[in-house]
Protein backbone atom coordinates (compact mmCIF):
# COMPACT_ATOMS: atom_id res chain seq x y z
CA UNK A 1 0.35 -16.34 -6.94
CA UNK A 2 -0.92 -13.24 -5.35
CA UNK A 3 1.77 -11.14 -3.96
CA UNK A 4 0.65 -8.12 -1.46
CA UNK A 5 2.30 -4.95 -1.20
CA UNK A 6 1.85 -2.29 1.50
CA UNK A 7 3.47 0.31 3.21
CA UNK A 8 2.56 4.05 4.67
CA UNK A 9 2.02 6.79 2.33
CA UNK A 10 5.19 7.69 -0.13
CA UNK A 11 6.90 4.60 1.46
CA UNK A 12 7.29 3.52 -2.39
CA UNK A 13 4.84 0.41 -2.31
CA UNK A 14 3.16 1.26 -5.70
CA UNK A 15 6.84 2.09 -7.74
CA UNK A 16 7.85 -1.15 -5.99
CA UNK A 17 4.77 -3.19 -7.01
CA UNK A 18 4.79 -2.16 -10.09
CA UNK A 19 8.36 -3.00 -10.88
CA UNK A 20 7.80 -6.69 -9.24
CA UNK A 21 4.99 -7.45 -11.53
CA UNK A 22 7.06 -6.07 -14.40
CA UNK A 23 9.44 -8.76 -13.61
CA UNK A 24 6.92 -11.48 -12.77
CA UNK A 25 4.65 -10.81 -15.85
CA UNK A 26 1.96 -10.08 -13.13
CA UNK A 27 -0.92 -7.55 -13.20
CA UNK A 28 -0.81 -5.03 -10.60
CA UNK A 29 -4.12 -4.60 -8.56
CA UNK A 30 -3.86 -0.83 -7.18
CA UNK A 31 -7.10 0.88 -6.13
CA UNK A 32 -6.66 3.48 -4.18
CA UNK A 33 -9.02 5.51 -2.18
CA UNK A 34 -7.40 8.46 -4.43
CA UNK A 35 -9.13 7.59 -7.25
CA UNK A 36 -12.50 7.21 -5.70
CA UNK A 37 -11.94 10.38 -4.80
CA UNK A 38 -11.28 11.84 -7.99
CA UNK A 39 -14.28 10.30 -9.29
CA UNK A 40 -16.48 11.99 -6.62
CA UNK A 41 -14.81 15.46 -7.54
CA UNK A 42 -13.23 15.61 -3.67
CA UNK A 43 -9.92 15.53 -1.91
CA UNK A 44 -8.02 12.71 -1.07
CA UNK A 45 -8.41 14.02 3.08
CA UNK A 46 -12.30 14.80 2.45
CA UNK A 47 -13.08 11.39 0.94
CA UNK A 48 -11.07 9.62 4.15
CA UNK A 49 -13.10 11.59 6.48
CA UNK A 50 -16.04 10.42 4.53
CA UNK A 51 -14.88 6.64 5.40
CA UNK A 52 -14.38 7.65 8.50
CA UNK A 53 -18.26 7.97 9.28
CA UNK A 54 -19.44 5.59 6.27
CA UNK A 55 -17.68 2.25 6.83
CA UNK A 56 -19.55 0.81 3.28
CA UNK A 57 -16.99 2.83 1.70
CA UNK A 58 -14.29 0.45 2.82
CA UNK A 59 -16.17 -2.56 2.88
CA UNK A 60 -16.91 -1.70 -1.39
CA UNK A 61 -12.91 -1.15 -1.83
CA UNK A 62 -12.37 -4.53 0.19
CA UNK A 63 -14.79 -6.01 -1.95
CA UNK A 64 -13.46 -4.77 -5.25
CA UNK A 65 -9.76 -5.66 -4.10
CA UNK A 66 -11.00 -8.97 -3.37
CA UNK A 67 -12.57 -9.78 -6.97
CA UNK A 68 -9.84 -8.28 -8.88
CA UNK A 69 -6.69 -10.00 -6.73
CA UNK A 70 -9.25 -13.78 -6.89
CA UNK A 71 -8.68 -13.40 -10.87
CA UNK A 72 -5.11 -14.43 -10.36
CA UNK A 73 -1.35 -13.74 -10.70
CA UNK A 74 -1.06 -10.33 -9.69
CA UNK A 75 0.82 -7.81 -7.22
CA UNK A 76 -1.49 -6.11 -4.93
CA UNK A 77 -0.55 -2.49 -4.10
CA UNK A 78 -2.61 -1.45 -1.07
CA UNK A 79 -2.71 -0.30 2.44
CA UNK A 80 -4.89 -3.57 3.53
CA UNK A 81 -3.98 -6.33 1.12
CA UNK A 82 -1.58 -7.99 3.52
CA UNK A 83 -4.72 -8.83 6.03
CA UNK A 84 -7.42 -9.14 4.09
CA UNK A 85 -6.02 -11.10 0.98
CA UNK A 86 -4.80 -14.58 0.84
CA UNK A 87 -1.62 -13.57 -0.25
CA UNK A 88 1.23 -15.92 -0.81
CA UNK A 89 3.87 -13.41 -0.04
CA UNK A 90 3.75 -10.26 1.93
CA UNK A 91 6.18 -7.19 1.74
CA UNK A 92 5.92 -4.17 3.65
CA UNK A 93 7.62 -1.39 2.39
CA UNK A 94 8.88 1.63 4.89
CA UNK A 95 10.68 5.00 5.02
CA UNK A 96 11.21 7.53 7.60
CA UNK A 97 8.73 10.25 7.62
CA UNK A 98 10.55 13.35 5.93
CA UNK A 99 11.59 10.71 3.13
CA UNK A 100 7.93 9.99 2.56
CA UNK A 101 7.19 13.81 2.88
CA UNK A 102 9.55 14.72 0.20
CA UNK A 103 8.52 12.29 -1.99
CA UNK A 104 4.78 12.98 -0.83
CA UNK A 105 6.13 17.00 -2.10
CA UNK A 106 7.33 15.80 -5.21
CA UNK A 107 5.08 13.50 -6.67
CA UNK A 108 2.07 15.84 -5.51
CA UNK A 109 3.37 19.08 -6.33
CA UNK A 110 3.42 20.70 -3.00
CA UNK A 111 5.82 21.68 -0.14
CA UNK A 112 7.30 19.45 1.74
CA UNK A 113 5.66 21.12 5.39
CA UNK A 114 2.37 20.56 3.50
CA UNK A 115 3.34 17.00 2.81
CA UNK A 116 4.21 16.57 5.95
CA UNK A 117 1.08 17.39 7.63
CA UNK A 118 -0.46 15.89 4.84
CA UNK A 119 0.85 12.43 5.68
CA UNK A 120 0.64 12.65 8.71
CA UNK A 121 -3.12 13.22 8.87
CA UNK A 122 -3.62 10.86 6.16
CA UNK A 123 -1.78 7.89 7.81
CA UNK A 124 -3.08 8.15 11.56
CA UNK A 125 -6.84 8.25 9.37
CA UNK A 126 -6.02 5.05 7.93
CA UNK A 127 -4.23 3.36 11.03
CA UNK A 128 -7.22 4.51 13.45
CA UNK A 129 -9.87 3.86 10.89
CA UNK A 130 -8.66 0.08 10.10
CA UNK A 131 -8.47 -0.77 13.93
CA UNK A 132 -12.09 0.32 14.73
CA UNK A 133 -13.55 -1.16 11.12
CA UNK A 134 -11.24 -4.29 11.39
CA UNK A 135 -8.83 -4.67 14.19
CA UNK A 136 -6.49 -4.52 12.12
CA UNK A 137 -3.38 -2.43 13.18
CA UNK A 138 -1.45 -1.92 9.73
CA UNK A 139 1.95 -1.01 11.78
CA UNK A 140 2.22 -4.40 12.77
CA UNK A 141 4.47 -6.56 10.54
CA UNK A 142 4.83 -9.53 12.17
CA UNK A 143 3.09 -11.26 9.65
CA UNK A 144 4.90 -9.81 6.76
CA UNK A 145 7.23 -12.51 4.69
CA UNK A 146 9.73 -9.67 4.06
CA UNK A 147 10.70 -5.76 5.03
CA UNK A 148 12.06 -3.85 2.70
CA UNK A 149 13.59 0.27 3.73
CA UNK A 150 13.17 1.93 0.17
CA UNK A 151 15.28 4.63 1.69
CA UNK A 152 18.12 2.37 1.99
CA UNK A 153 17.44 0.48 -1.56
CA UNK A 154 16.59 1.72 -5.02
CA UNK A 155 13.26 0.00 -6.24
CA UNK A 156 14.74 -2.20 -8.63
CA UNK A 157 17.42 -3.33 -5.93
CA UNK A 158 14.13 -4.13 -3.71
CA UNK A 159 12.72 -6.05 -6.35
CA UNK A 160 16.06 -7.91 -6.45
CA UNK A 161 15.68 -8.63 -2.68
CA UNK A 162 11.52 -9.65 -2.84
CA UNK A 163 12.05 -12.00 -5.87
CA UNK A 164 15.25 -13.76 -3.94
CA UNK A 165 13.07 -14.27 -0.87
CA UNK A 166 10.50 -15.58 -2.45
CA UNK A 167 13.05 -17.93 -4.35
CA UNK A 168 13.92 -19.52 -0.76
CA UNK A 169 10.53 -19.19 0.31
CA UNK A 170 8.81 -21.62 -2.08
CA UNK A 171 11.88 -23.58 -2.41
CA UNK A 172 11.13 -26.46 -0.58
């Protein structure tokens, strides 16, 4: 079963993901463009404006996601893997803004204004970057087997939700 996981930055999908495929016995499948960029010794922003003007870059990460989520069982942690995965179960995972800022702050040791813009910039790259490469606009969830706030619920209450769901789901 693949299971995909997205959500806007700091919305929580990758501590939610992670704890489902605890539960499940799953691997997690997680590449992020964040580690690309590490690799290429640039910032997360620099390397997104790079995929901005070089759409191979996301057409390699699509490929990659695809061959690691095809090996199996696994929980799928990215931005895309709702659309372009044949997932068995989708959850989208939100927050208001200032919660993802603050986590954003937290988790990347800066301020909170700086996380801010930082999301900001970094989500409206991504959601104008996968309609022209795709036409795929990531805020729409009508697709999406189940919505989960991770402002409202602690992650291991949203796994509690996700694994009911998909309990009644494949039920029949």
């Amino acid at each position: 079963m693949i299971i995909a996981v997205s959500g806007l930055t700091g919305s929580g999908k990758n501590t939610f993901g992670e704890l489902l495929a605890k539960r499940l016995g799953y691997r997690v499948v997680s590449p992020t463009f964040k580690d690309l960029a590490a690799k290429e010794g640039v910032s997360l922003l620099e390397f997104q404006r790079r995929a901005e003007s070089d759409t191979s870059i996301d057409k390699r990460f699509d490929a990659m996601l695809k061959q690691e989520a095809g090996k199996g069982s696994c929980v799928v942690t990215t931005w895309l893997g709702p659309w372009m995965l044949a997932a068995d179960f989708r959850v989208h995972i939100f927050a208001p803004e200032r919660t993802r800022a603050e986590r954003t702050a937290d988790r990347d040791s800066m301020p909170v204004q700086q996380a801010l813009k930082h999301i900001r910039e970094r989500d409206s790259g991504n959601i104008n970057r996968y309609m022209d490469l795709y036409r795929i606009d990531i805020r729409d969830t009508s697709t999406f087997d189940l919505a989960l706030s991770s402002e409202t619920y602690k992650p291991a209450q949203m796994v509690d939700i996700a694994l009911v769901a998909m309990g009644k789901k494949f039920e029949e």
